[in-house]
N, C-alpha and C. Protein backbone atom coordinates (compact mmCIF):
# COMPACT_ATOMS: atom_id res chain seq x y z
N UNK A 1 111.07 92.42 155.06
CA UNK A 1 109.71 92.48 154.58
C UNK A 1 109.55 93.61 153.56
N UNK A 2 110.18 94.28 153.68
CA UNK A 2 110.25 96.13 153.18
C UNK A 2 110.73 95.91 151.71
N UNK A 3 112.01 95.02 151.55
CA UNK A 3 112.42 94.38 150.07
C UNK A 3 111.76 93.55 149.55
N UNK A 4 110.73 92.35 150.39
CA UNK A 4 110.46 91.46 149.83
C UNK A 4 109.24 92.19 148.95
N UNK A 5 108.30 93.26 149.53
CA UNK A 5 107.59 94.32 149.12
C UNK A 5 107.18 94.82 148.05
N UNK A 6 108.69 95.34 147.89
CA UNK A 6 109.33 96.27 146.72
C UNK A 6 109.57 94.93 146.14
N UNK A 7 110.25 94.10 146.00
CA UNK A 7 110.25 93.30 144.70
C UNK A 7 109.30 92.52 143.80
N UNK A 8 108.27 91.91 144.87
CA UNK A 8 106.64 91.77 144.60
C UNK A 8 105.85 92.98 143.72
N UNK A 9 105.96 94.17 143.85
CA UNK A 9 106.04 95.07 142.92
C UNK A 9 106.17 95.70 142.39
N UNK A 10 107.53 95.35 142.23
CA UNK A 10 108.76 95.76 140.76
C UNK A 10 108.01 94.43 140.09
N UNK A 11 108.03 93.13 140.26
CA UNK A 11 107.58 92.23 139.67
C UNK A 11 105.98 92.03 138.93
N UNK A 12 105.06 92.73 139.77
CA UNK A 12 103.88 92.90 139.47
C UNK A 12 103.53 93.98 138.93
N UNK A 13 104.36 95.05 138.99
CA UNK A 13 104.34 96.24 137.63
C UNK A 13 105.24 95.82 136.45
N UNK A 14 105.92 94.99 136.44
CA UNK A 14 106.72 94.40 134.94
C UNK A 14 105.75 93.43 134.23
N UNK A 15 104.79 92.98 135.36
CA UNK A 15 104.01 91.60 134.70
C UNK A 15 102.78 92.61 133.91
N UNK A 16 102.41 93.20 134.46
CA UNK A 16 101.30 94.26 134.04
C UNK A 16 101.98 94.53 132.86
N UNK A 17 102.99 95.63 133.04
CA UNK A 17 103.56 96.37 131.85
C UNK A 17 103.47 95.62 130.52
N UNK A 18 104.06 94.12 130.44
CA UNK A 18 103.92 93.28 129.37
C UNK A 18 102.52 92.68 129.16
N UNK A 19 101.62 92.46 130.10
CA UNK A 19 100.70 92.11 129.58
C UNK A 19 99.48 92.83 128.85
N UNK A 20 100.09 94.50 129.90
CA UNK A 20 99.09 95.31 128.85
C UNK A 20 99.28 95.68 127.03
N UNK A 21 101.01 95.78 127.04
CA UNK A 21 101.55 95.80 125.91
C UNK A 21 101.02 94.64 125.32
N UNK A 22 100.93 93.70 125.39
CA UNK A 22 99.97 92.22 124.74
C UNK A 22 98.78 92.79 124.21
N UNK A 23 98.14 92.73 125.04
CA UNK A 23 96.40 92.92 125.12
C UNK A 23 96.64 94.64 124.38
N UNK A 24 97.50 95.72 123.90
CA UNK A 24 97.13 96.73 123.28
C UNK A 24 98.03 96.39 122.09
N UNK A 25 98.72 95.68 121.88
CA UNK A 25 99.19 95.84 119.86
C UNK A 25 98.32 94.58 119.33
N UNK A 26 98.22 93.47 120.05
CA UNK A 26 96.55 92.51 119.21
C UNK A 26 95.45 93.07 119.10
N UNK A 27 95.12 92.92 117.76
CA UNK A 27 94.09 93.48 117.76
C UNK A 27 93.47 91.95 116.55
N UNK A 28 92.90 91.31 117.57
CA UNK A 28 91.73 89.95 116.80
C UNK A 28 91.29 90.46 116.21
N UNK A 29 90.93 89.65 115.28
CA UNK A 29 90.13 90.14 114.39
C UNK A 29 88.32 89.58 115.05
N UNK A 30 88.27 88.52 115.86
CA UNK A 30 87.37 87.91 116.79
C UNK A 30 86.93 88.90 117.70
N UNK A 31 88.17 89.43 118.30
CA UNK A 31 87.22 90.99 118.95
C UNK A 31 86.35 91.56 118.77
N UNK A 32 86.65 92.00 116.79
CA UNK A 32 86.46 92.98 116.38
C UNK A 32 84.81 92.79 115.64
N UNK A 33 84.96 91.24 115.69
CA UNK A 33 83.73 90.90 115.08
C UNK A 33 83.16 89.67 116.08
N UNK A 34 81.88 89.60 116.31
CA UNK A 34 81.27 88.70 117.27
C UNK A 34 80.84 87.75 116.65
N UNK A 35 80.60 87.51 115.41
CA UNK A 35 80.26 85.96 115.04
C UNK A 35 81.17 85.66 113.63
N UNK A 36 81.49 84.32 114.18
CA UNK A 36 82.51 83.65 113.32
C UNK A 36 81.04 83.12 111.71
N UNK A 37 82.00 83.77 110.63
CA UNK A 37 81.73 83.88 109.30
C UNK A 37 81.29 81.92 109.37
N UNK A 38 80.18 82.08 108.97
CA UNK A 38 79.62 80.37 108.34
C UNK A 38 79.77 80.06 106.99
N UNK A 39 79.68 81.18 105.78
CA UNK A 39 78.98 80.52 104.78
C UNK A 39 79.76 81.90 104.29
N UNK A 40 79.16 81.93 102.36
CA UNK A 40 80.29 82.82 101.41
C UNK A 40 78.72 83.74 100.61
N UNK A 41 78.86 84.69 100.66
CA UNK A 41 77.49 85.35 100.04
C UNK A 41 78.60 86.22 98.38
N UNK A 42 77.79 86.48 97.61
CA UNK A 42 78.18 86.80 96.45
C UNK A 42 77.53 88.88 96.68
N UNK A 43 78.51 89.30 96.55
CA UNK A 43 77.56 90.68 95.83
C UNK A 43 78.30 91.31 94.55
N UNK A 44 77.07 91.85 94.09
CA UNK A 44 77.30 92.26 92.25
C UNK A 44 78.09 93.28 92.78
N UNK A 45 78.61 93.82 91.00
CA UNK A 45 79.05 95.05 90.99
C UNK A 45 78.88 95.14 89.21
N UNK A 46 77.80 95.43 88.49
CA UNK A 46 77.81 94.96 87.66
C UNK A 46 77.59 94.08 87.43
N UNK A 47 78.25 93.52 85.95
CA UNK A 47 77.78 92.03 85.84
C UNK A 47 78.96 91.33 86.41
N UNK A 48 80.34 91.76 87.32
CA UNK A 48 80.98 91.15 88.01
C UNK A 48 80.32 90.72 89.06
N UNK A 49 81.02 89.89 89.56
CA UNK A 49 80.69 89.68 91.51
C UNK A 49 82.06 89.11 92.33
N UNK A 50 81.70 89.46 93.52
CA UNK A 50 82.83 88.60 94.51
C UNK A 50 82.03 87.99 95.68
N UNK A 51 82.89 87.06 95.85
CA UNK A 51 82.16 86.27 97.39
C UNK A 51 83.23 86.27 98.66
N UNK A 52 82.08 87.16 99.79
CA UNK A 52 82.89 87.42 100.99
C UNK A 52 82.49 86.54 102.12
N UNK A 53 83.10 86.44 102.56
CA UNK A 53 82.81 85.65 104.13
C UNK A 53 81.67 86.24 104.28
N UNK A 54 81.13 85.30 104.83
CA UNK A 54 79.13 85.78 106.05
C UNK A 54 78.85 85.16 106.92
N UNK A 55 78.31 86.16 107.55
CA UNK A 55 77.47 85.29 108.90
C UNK A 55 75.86 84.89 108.75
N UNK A 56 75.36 83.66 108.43
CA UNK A 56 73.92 83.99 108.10
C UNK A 56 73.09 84.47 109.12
N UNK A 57 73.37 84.53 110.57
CA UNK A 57 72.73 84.97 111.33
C UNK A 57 73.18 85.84 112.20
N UNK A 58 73.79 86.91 112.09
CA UNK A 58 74.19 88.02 112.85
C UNK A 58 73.20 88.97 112.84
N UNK A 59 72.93 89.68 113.65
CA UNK A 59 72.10 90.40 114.37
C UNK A 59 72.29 91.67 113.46
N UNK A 60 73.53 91.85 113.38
CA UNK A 60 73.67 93.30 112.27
C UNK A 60 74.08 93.11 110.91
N UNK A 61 75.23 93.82 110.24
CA UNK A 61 75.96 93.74 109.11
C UNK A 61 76.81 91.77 109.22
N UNK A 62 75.67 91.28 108.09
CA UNK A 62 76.56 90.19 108.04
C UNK A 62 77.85 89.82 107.48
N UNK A 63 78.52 90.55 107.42
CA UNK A 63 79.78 90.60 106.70
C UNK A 63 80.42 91.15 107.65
N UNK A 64 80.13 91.30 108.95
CA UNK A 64 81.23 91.50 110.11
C UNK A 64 81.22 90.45 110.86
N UNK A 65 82.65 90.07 109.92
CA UNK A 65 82.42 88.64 111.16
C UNK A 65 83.58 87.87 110.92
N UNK A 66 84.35 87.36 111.41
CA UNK A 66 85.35 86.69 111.53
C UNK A 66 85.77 85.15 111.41
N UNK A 67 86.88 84.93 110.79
CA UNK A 67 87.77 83.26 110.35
C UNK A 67 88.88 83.46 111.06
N UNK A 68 89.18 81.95 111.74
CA UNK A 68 90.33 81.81 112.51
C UNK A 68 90.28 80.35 112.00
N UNK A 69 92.04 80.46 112.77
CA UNK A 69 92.68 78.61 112.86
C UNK A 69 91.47 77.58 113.25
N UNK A 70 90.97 76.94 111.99
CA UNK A 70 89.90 75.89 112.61
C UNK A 70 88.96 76.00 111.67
N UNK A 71 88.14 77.15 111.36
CA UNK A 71 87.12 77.30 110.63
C UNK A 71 87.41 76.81 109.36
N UNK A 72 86.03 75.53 108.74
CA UNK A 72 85.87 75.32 107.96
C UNK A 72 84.40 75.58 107.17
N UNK A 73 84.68 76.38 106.36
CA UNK A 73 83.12 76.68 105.49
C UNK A 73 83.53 77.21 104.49
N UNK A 74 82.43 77.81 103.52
CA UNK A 74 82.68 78.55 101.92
C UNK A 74 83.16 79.75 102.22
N UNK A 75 82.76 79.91 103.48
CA UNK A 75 83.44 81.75 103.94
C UNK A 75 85.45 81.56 103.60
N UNK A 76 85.94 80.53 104.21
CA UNK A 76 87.08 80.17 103.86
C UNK A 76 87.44 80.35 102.75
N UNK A 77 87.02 79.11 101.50
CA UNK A 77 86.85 79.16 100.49
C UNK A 77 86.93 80.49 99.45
N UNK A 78 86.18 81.57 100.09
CA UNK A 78 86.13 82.75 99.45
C UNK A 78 87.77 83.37 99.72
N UNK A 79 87.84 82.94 100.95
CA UNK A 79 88.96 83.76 101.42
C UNK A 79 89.96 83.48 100.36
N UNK A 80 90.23 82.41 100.67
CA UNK A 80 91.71 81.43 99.94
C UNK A 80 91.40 81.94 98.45
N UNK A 81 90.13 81.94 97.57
CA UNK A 81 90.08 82.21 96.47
C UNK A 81 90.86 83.72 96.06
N UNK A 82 90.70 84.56 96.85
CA UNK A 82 91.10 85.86 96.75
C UNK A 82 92.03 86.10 97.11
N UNK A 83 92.93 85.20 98.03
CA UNK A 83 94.64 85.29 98.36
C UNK A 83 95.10 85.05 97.21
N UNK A 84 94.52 83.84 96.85
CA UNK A 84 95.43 83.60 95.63
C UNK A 84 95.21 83.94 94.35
N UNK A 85 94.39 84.62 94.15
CA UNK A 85 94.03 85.22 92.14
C UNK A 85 94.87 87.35 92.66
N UNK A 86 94.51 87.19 93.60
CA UNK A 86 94.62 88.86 94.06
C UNK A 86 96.58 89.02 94.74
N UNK A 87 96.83 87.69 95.25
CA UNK A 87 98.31 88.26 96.00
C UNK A 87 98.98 86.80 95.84
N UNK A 88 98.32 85.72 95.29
CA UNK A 88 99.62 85.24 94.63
C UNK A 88 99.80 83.66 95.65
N UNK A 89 98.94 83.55 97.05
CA UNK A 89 99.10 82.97 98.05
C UNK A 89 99.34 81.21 97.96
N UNK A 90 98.80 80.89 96.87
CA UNK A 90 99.53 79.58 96.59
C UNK A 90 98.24 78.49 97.04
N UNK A 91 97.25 78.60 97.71
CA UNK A 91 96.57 78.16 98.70
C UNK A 91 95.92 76.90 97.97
N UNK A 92 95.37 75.89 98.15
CA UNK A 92 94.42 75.08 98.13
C UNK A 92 92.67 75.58 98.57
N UNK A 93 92.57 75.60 97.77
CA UNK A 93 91.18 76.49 98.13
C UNK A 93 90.01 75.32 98.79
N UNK A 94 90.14 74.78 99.65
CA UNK A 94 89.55 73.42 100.32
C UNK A 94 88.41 73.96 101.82
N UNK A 95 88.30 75.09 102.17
CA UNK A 95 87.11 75.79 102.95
C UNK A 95 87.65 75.20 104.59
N UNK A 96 89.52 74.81 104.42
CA UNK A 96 89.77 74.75 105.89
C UNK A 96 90.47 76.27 106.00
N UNK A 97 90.48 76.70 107.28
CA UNK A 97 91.44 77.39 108.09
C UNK A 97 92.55 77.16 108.79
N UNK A 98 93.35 76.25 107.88
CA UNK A 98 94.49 75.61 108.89
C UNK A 98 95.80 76.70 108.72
N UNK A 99 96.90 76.12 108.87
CA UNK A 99 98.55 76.60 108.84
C UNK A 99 98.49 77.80 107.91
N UNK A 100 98.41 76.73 106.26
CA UNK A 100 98.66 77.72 105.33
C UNK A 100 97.91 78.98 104.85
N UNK A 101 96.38 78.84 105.60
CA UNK A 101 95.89 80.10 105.56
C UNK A 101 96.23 80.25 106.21
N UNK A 102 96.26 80.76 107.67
CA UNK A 102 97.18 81.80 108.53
C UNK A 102 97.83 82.12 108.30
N UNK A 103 99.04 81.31 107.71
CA UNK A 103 100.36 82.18 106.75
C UNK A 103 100.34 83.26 106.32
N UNK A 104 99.01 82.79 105.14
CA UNK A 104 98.60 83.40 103.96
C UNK A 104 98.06 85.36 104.38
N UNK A 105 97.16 85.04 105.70
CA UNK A 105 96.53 85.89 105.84
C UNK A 105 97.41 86.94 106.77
N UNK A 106 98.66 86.86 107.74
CA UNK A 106 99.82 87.25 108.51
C UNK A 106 100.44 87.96 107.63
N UNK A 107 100.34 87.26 106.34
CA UNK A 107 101.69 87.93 105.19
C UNK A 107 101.02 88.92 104.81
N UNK A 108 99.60 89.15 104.58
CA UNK A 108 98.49 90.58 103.77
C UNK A 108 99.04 90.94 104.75
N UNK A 109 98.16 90.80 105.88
CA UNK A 109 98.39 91.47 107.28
C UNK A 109 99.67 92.74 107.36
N UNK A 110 100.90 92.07 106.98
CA UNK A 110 102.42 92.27 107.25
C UNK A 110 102.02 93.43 106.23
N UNK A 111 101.82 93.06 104.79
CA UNK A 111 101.60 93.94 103.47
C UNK A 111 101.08 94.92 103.63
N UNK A 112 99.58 94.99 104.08
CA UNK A 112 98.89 96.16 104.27
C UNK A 112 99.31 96.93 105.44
N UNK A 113 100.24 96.72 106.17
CA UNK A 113 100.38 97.55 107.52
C UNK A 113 99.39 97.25 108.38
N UNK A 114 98.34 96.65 108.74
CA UNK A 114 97.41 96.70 109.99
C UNK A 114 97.66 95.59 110.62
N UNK A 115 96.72 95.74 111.58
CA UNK A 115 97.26 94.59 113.05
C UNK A 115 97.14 93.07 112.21
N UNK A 116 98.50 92.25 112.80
CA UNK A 116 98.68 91.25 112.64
C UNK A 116 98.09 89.97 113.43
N UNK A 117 97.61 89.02 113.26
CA UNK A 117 97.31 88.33 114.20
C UNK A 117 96.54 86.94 113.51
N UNK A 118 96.54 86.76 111.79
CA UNK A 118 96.20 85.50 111.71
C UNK A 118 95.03 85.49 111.33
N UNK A 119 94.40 86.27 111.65
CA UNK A 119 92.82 86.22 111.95
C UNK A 119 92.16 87.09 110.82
N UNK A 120 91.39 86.43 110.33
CA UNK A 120 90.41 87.31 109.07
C UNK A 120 89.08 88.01 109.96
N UNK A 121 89.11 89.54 110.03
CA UNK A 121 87.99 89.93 110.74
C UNK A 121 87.76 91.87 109.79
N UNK A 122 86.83 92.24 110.17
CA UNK A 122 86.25 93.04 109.35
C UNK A 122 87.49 94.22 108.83
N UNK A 123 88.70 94.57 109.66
CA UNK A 123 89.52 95.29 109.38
C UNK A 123 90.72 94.88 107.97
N UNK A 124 91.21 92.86 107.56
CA UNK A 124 91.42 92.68 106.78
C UNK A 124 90.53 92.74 105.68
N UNK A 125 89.23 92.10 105.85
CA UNK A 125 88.20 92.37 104.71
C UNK A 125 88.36 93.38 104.04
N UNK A 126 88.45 94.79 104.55
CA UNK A 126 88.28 96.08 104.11
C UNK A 126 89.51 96.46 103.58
N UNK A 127 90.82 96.04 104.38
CA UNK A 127 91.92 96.24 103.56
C UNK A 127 92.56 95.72 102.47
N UNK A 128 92.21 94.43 102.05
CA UNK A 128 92.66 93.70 100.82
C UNK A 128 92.19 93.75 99.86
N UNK A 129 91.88 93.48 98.43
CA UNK A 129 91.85 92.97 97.25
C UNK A 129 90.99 91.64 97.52
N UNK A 130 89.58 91.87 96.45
CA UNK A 130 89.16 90.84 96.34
C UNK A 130 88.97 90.55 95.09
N UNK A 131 89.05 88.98 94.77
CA UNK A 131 89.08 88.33 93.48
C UNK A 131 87.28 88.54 92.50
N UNK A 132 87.45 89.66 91.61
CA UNK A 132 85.94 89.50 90.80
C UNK A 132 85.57 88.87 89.98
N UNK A 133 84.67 88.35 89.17
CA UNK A 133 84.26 86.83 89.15
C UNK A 133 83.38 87.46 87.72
N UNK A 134 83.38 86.80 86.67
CA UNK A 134 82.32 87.08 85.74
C UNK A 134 81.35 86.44 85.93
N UNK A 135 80.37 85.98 84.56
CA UNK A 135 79.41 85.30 84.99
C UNK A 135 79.10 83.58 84.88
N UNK A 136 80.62 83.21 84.47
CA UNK A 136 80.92 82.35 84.42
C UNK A 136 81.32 82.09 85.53
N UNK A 137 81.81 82.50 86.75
CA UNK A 137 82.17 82.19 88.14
C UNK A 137 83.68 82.21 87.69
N UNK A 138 84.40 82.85 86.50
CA UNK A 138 86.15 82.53 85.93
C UNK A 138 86.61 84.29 87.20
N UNK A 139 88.08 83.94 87.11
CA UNK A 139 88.23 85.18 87.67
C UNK A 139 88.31 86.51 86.73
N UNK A 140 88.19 87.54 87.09
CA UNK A 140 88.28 88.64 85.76
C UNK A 140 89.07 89.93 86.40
N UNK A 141 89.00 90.45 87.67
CA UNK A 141 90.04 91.12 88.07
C UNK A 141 89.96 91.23 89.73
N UNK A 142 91.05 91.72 90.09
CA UNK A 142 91.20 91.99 91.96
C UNK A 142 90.91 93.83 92.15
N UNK A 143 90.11 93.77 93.26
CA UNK A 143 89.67 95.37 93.39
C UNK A 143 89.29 94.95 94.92
């Protein structure tokens, strides 16, 4: 009984050990933000602009807010636009969240050094390059 004991937890401190290591190097980007991005809002900078993911109804800062595997809207759209004028990503700019954005967004991820995980949430926003836009809606530079 005394071994069976001890191996129950040797086993249940190894299961812990890995699962806390899980749950502490992910860092979602869904965590990090509570409502999944609907729609693409434009802000100036000048007579440039860029369009970021939004939430139209978040309670706080609508621009904290998160895209995953699945999401389809202009928030997408924005995304994919700015992988690819800013890093080259190849994308179909079509407002899904499938494969090749995740790719797309794993590989910044990898680039910029911060947590990996697929997921567009307020910590990639802030770290990437976004595509600026004249007033023709043409691209004009990444900042």
């Amino acid at each position: 009984m005394k071994k069976r004991s001890a191996s129950v937890l040797s086993v249940g401190a190894l299961l812990a050990g890995l699962l806390g290591g899980a749950f502490a190097t992910a860092s979602s980007a869904s965590a990090a933000a509570s409502h999944e991005c609907n729609t693409s809002k434009k802000l100036y900078s000048g007579s440039y602009y860029k369009l970021l993911p939004h939430q139209n109804y978040a309670d706080a800062d609508p621009f904290w807010c998160y895209l995953k595997y699945g999401s389809n809207n202009s928030g997408v759209s924005a995304l994919q636009w700015s992988l690819n004028k800013c890093y080259g990503a190849g994308l179909a700019v079509d407002g899904a969240y499938g494969n090749a954005t995740r790719a797309a967004v794993i590989d910044l991820q990898q680039r910029l050094n911060i947590g990996v995980d697929g997921e567009y949430g307020p910590q990639t926003r802030d770290a990437m390059r976004w595509s600026y836009r004249n007033s023709s809606g043409a691209h004009a530079y990444c900042a």
